[in-house]
C-alpha atoms as a PDB file:
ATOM      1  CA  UNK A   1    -115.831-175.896-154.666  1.00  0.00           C
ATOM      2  CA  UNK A   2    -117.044-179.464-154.536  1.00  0.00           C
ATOM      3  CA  UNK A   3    -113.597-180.602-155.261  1.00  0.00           C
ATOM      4  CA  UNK A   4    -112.228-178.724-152.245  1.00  0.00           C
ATOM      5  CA  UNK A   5    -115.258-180.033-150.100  1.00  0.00           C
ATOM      6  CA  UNK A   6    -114.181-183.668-151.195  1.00  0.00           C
ATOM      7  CA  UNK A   7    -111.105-182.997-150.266  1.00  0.00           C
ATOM      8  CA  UNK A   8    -111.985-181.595-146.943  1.00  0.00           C
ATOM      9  CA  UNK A   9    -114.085-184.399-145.732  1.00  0.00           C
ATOM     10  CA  UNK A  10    -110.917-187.118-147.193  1.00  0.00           C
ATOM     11  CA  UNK A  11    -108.525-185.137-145.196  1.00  0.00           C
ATOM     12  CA  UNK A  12    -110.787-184.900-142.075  1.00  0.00           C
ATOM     13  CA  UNK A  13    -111.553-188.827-142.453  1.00  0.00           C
ATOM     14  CA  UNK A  14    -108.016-189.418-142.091  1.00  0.00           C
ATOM     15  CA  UNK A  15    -107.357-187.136-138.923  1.00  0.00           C
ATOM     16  CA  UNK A  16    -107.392-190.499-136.524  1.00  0.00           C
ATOM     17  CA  UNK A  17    -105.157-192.665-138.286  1.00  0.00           C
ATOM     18  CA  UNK A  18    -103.065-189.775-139.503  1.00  0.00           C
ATOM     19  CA  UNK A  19    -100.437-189.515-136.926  1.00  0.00           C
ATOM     20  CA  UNK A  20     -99.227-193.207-138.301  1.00  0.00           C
ATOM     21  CA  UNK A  21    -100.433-192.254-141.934  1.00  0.00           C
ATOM     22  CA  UNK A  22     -99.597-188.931-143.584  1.00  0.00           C
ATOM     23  CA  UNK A  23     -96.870-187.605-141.093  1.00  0.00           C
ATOM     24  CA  UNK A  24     -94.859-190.026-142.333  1.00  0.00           C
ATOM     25  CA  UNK A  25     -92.597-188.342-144.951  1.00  0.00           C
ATOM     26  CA  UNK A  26     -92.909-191.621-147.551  1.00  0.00           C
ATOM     27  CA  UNK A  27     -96.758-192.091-147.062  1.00  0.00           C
ATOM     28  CA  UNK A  28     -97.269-189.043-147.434  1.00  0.00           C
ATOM     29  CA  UNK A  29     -95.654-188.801-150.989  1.00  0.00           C
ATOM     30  CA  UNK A  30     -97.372-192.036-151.535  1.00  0.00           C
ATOM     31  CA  UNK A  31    -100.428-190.049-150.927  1.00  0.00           C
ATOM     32  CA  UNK A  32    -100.335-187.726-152.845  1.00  0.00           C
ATOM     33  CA  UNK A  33     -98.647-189.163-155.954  1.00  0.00           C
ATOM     34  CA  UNK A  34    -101.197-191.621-156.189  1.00  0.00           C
ATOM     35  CA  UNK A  35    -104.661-190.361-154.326  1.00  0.00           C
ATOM     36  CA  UNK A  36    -106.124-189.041-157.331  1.00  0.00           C
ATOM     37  CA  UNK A  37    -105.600-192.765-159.338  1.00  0.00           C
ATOM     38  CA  UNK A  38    -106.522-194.475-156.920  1.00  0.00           C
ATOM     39  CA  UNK A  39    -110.074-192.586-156.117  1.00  0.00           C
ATOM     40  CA  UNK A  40    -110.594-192.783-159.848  1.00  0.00           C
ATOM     41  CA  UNK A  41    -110.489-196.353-159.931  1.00  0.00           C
ATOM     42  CA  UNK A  42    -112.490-196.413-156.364  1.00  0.00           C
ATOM     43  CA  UNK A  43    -114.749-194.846-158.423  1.00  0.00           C
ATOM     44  CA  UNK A  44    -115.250-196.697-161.163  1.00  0.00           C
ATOM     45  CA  UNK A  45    -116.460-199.603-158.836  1.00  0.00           C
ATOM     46  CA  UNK A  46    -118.349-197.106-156.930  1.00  0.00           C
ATOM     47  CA  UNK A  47    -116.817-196.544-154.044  1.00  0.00           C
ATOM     48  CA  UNK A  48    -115.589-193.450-152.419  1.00  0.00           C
ATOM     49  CA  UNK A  49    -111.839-193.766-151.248  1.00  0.00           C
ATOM     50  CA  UNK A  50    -112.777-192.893-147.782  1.00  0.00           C
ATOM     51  CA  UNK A  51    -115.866-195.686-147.060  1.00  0.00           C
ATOM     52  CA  UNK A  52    -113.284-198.439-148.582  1.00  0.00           C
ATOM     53  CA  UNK A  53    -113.193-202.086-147.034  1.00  0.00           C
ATOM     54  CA  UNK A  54    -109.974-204.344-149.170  1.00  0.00           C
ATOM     55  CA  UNK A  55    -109.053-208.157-149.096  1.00  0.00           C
ATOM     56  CA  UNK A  56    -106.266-209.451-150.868  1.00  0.00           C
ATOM     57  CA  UNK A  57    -105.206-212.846-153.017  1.00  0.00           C
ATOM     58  CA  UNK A  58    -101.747-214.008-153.904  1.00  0.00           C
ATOM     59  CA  UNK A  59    -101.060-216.832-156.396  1.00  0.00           C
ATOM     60  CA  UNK A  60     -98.234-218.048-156.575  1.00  0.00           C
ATOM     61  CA  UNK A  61     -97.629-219.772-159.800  1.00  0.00           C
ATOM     62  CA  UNK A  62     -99.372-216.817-161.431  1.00  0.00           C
ATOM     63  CA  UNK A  63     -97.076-214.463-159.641  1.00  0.00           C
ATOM     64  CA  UNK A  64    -100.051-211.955-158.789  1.00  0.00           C
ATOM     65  CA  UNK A  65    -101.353-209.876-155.836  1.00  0.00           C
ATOM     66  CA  UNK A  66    -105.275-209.002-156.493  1.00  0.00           C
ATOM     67  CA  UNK A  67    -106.949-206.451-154.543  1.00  0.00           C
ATOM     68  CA  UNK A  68    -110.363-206.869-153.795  1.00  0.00           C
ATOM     69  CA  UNK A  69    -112.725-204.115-152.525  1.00  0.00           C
ATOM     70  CA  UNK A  70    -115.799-203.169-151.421  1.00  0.00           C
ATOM     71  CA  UNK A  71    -117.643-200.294-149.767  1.00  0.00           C
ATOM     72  CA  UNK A  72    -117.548-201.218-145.935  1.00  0.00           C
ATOM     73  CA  UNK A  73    -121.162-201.155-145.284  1.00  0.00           C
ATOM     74  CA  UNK A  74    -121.394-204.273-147.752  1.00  0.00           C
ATOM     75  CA  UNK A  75    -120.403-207.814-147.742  1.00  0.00           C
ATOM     76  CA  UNK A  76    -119.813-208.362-151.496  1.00  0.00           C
ATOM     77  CA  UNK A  77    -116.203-208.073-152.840  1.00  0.00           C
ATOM     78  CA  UNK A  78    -115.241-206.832-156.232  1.00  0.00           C
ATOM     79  CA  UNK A  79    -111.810-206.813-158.042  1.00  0.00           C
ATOM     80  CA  UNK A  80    -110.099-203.617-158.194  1.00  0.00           C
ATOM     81  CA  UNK A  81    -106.762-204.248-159.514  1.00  0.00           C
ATOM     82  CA  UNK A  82    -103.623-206.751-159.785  1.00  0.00           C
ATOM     83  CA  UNK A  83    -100.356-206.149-159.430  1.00  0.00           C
ATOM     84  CA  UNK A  84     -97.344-208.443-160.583  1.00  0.00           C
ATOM     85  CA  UNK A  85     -94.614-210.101-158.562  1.00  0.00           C
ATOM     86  CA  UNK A  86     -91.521-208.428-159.636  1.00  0.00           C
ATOM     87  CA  UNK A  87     -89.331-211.422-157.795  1.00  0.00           C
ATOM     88  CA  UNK A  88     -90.253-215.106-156.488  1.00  0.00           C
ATOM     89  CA  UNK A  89     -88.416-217.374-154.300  1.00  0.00           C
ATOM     90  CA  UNK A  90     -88.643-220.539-153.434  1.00  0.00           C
ATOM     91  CA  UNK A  91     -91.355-223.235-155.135  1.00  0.00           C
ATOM     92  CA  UNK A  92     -95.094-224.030-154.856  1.00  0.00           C
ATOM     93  CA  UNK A  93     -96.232-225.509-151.180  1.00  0.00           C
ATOM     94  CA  UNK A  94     -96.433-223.661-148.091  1.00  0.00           C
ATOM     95  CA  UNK A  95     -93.349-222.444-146.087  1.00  0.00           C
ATOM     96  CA  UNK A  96     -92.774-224.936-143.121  1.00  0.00           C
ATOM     97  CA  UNK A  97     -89.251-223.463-141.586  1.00  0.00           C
ATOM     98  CA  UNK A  98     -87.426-221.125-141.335  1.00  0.00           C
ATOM     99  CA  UNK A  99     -84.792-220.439-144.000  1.00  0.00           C
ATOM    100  CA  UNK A 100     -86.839-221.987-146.998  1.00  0.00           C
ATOM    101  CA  UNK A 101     -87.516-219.356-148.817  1.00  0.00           C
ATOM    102  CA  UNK A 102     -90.794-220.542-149.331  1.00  0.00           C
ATOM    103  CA  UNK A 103     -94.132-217.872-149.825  1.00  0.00           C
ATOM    104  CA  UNK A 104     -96.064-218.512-147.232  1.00  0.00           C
ATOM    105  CA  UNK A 105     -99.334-220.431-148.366  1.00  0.00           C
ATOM    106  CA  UNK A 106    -102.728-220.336-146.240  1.00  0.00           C
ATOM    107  CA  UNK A 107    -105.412-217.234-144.551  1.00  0.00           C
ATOM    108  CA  UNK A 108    -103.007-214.415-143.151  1.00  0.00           C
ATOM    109  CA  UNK A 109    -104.094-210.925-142.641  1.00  0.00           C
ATOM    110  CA  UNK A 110    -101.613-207.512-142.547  1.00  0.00           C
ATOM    111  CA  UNK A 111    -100.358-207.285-138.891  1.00  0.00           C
ATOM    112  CA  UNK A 112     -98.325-204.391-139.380  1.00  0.00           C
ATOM    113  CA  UNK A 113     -97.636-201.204-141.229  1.00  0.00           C
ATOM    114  CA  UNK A 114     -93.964-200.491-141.983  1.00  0.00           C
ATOM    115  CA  UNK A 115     -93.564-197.001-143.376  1.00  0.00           C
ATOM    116  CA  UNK A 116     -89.530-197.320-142.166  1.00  0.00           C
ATOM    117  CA  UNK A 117     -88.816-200.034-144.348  1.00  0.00           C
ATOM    118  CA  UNK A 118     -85.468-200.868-146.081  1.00  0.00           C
ATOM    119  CA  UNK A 119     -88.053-201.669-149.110  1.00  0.00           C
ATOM    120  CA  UNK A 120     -89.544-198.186-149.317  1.00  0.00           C
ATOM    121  CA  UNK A 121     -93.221-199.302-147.004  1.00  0.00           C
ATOM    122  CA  UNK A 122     -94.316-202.527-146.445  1.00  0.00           C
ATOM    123  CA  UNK A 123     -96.984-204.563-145.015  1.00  0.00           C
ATOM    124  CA  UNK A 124     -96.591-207.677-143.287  1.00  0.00           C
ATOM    125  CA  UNK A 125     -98.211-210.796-143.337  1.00  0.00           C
ATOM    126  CA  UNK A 126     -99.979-212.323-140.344  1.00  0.00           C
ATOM    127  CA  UNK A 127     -97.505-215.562-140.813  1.00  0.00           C
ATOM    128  CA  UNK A 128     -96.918-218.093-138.761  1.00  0.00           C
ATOM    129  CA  UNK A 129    -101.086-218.414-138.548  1.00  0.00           C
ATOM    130  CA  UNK A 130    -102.094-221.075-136.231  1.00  0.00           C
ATOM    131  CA  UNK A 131    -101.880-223.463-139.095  1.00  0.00           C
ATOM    132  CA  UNK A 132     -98.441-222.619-139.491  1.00  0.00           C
ATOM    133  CA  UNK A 133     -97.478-223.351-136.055  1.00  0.00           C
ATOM    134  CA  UNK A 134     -99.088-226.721-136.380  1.00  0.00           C
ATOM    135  CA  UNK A 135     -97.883-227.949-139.853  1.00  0.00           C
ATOM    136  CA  UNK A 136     -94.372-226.845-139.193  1.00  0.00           C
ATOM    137  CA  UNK A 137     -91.433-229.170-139.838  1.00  0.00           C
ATOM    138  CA  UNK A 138     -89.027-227.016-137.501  1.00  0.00           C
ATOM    139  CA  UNK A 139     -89.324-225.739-134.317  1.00  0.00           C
ATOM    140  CA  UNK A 140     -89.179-222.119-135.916  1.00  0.00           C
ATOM    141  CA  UNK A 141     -91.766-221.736-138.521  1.00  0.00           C
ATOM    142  CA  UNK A 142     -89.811-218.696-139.587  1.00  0.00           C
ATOM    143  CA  UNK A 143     -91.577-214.589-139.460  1.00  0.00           C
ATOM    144  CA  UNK A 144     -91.104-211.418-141.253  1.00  0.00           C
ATOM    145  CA  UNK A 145     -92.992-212.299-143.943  1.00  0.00           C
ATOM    146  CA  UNK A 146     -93.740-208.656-145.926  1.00  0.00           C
ATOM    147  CA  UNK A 147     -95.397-207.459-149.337  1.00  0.00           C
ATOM    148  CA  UNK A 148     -92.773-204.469-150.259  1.00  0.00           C
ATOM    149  CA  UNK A 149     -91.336-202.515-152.401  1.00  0.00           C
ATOM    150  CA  UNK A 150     -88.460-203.578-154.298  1.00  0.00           C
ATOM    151  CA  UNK A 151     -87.643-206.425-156.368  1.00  0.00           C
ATOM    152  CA  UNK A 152     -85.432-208.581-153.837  1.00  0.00           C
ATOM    153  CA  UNK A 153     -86.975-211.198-151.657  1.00  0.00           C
ATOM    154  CA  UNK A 154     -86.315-214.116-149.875  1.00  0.00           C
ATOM    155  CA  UNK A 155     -90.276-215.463-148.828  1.00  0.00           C
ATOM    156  CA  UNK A 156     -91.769-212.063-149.053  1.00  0.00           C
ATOM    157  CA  UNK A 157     -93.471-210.297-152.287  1.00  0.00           C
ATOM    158  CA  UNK A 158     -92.083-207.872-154.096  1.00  0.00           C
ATOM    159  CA  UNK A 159     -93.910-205.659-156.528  1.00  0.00           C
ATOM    160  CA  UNK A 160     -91.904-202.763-157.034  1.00  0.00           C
ATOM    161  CA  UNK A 161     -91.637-199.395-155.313  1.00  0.00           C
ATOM    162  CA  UNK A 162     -94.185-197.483-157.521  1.00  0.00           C
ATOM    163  CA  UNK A 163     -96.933-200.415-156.864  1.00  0.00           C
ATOM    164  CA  UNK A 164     -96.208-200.571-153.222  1.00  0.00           C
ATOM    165  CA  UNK A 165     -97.115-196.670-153.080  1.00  0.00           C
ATOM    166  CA  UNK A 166    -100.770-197.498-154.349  1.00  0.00           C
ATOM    167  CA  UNK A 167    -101.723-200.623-152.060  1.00  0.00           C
ATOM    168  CA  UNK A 168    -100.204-199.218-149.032  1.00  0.00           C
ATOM    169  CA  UNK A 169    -102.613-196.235-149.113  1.00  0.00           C
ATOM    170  CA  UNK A 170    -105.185-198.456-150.347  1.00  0.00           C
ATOM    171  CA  UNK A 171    -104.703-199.926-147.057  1.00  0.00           C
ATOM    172  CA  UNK A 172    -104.255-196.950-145.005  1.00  0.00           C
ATOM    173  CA  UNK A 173    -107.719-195.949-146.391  1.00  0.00           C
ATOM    174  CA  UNK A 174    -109.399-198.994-145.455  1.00  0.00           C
ATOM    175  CA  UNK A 175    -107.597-199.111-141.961  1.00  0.00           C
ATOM    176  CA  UNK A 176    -109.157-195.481-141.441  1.00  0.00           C
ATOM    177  CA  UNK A 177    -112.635-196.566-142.886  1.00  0.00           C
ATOM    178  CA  UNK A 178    -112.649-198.694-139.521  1.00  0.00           C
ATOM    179  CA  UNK A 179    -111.210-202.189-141.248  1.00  0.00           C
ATOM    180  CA  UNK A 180    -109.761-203.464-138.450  1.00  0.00           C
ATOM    181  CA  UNK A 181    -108.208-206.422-140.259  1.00  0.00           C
ATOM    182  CA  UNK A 182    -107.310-206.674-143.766  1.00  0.00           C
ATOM    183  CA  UNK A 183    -107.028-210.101-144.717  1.00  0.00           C
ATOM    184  CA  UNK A 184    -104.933-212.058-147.350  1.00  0.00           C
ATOM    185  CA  UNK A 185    -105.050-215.397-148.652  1.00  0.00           C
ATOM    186  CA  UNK A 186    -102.129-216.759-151.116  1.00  0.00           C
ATOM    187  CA  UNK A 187    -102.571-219.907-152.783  1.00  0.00           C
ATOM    188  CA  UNK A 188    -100.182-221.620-154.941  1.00  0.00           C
ATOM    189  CA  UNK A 189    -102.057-221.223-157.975  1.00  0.00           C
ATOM    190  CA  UNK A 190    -105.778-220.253-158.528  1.00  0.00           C
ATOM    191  CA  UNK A 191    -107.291-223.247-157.757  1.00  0.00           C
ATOM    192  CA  UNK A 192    -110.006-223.566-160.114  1.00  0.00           C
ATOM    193  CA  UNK A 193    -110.812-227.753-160.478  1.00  0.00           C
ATOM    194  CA  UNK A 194    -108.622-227.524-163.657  1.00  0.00           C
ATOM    195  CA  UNK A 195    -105.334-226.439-161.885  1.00  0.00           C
ATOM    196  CA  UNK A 196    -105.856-228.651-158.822  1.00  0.00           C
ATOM    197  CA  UNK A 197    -106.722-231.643-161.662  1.00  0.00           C
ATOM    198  CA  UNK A 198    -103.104-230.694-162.920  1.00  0.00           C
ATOM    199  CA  UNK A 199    -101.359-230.582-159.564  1.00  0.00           C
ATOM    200  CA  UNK A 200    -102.755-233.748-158.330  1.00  0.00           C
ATOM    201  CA  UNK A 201    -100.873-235.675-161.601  1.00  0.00           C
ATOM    202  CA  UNK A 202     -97.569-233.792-160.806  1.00  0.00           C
ATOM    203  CA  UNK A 203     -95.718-236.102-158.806  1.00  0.00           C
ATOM    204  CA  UNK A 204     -93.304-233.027-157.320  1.00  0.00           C
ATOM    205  CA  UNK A 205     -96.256-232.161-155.598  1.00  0.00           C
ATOM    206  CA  UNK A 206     -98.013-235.013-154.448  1.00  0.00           C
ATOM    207  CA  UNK A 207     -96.451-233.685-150.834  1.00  0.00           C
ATOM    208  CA  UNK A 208     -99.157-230.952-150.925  1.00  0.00           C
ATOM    209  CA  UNK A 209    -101.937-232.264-152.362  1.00  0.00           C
ATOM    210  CA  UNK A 210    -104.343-233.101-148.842  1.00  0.00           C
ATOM    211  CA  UNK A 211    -102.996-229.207-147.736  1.00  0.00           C
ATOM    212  CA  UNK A 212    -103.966-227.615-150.967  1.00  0.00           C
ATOM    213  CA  UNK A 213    -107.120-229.519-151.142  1.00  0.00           C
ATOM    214  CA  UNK A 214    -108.138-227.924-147.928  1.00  0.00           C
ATOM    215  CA  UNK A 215    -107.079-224.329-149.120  1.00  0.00           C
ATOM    216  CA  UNK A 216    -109.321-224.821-152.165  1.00  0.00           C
ATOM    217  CA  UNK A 217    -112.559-225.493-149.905  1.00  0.00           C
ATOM    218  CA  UNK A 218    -111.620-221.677-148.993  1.00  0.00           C
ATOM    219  CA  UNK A 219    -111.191-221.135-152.380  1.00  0.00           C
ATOM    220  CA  UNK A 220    -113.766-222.224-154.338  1.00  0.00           C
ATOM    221  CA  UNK A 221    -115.754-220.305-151.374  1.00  0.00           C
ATOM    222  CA  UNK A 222    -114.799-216.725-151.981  1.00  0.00           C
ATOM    223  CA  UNK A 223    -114.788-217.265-155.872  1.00  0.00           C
ATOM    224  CA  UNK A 224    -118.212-218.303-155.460  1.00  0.00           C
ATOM    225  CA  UNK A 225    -119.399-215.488-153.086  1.00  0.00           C
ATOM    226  CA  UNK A 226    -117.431-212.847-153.098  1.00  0.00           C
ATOM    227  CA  UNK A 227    -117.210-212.706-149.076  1.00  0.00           C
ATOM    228  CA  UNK A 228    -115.075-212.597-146.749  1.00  0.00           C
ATOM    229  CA  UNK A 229    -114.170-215.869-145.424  1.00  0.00           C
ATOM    230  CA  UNK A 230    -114.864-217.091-141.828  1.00  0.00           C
ATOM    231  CA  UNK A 231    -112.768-220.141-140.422  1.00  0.00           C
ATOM    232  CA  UNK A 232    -111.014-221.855-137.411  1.00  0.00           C
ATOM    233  CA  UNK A 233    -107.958-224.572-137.310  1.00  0.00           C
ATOM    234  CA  UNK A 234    -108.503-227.601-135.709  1.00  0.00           C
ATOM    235  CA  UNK A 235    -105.898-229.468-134.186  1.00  0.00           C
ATOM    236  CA  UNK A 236    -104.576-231.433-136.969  1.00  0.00           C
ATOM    237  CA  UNK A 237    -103.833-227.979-138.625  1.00  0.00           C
ATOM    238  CA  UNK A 238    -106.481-227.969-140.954  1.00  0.00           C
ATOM    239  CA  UNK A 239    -109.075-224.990-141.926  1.00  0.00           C
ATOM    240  CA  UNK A 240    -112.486-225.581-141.031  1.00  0.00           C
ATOM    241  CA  UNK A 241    -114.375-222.586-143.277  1.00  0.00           C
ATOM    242  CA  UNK A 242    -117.887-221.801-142.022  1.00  0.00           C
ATOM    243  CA  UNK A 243    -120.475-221.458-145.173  1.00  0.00           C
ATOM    244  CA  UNK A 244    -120.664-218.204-146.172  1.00  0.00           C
ATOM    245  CA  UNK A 245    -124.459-217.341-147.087  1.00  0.00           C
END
């Protein structure tokens, strides 16, 4: 009985966001084949699947995705999972053009649900940011930047059909727990002082080193609190993070 009342108030939770979320045929089998995993883990961090708030961190070198979550009424993130890059393109450093192949590199957040995509679902990256736009060596910047399903990319990330299943309900759940905007950072490694020590005496990527410098101020900022970051972009293209307290 408490089982079926769970249930109940899930389903009912999901009633808004539902005509975008489980009448879609592939979402809906994503549902399903992965609720109950997913609200296990959820649970383990306790959290119940449908009071879920997520943030996500790509590394690039390290060729993972982490999820972050917390319960929405709080401000303190914990790690819920990671899931691999099944495919890479490109190199370390931000994508400036169109055509590059490059992973993006900066503070994006998902714009936009896909459950239609040639990839199985996908979400897609807020990129170009206004960073982006800025920093660009091209007069396009280059879009349609997606975390899919799949292993083929060219500037997206890939990590596999059955993985894509779980984080695009994650999201789903979190859009329907009222986040209105799921963010994402990627950096090009973790950028702990060791790795940036590392990157600074690799002349390949001296190039990057006063743009990666500024993404690990953002960094070292959510490794040390756990929140959500706040920023703006000043006219020079540059992140200007407020303190998080």
């Amino acid at each position: 009985m408490k089982q079926l009342l769970l249930l109940f108030i899930i389903l009912t939770n999901f009633t808004a966001y539902s005509q975008s979320y489980l009448t879609h045929t592939r979402v809906k089998e994503a549902y399903e084949e992965k609720k109950d995993f997913l609200e296990e883990i959820l649970k383990e961090k306790g959290i119940e699947s449908f009071k879920i708030n997520i943030l996500m961190i790509g590394l690039k070198s390290e060729k993972e995705l982490q999820v972050w979550v917390k319960h929405k009424d709080s401000t303190i993130y914990k790690h819920l999972i990671t899931y691999d890059f099944c495919s890479f393109s490109g190199e370390l450093g931000p994508k400036r053009q169109e055509g590059d192949g490059q992973i993006p590199e900066g503070f994006y957040y998902i714009s936009y649900f896909n459950p239609y995509s040639s990839f199985l679902l996908s979400l897609k990256v807020s990129y170009p940011n206004q960073s982006d736009k800025i920093l660009a060596t091209s007069k396009y910047p280059g879009t349609d930047i997606y975390i899919h399903g799949g292993c083929a990319t060219i500037g997206c990330i890939p990590i596999t059909d059955d993985k894509i299943k779980e984080l695009y309900v994650l999201a789903c759940m979190a859009k329907e727990a009222g986040q209105s905007k799921i963010s994402i950072y990627l950096f090009p490694t973790a950028l702990t002082d060791e790795n940036f020590s590392k990157l600074s005496k690799n002349q390949t990527y001296l190039k990057n080193i006063k743009f990666w410098a500024n993404l690990k101020q953002g960094y070292d900022l959510f490794v040390n609190n756990k929140k959500e970051l706040k920023y703006s972009v000043d006219a020079q293209g540059k992140y200007i993070f407020e303190n998080v307290n």
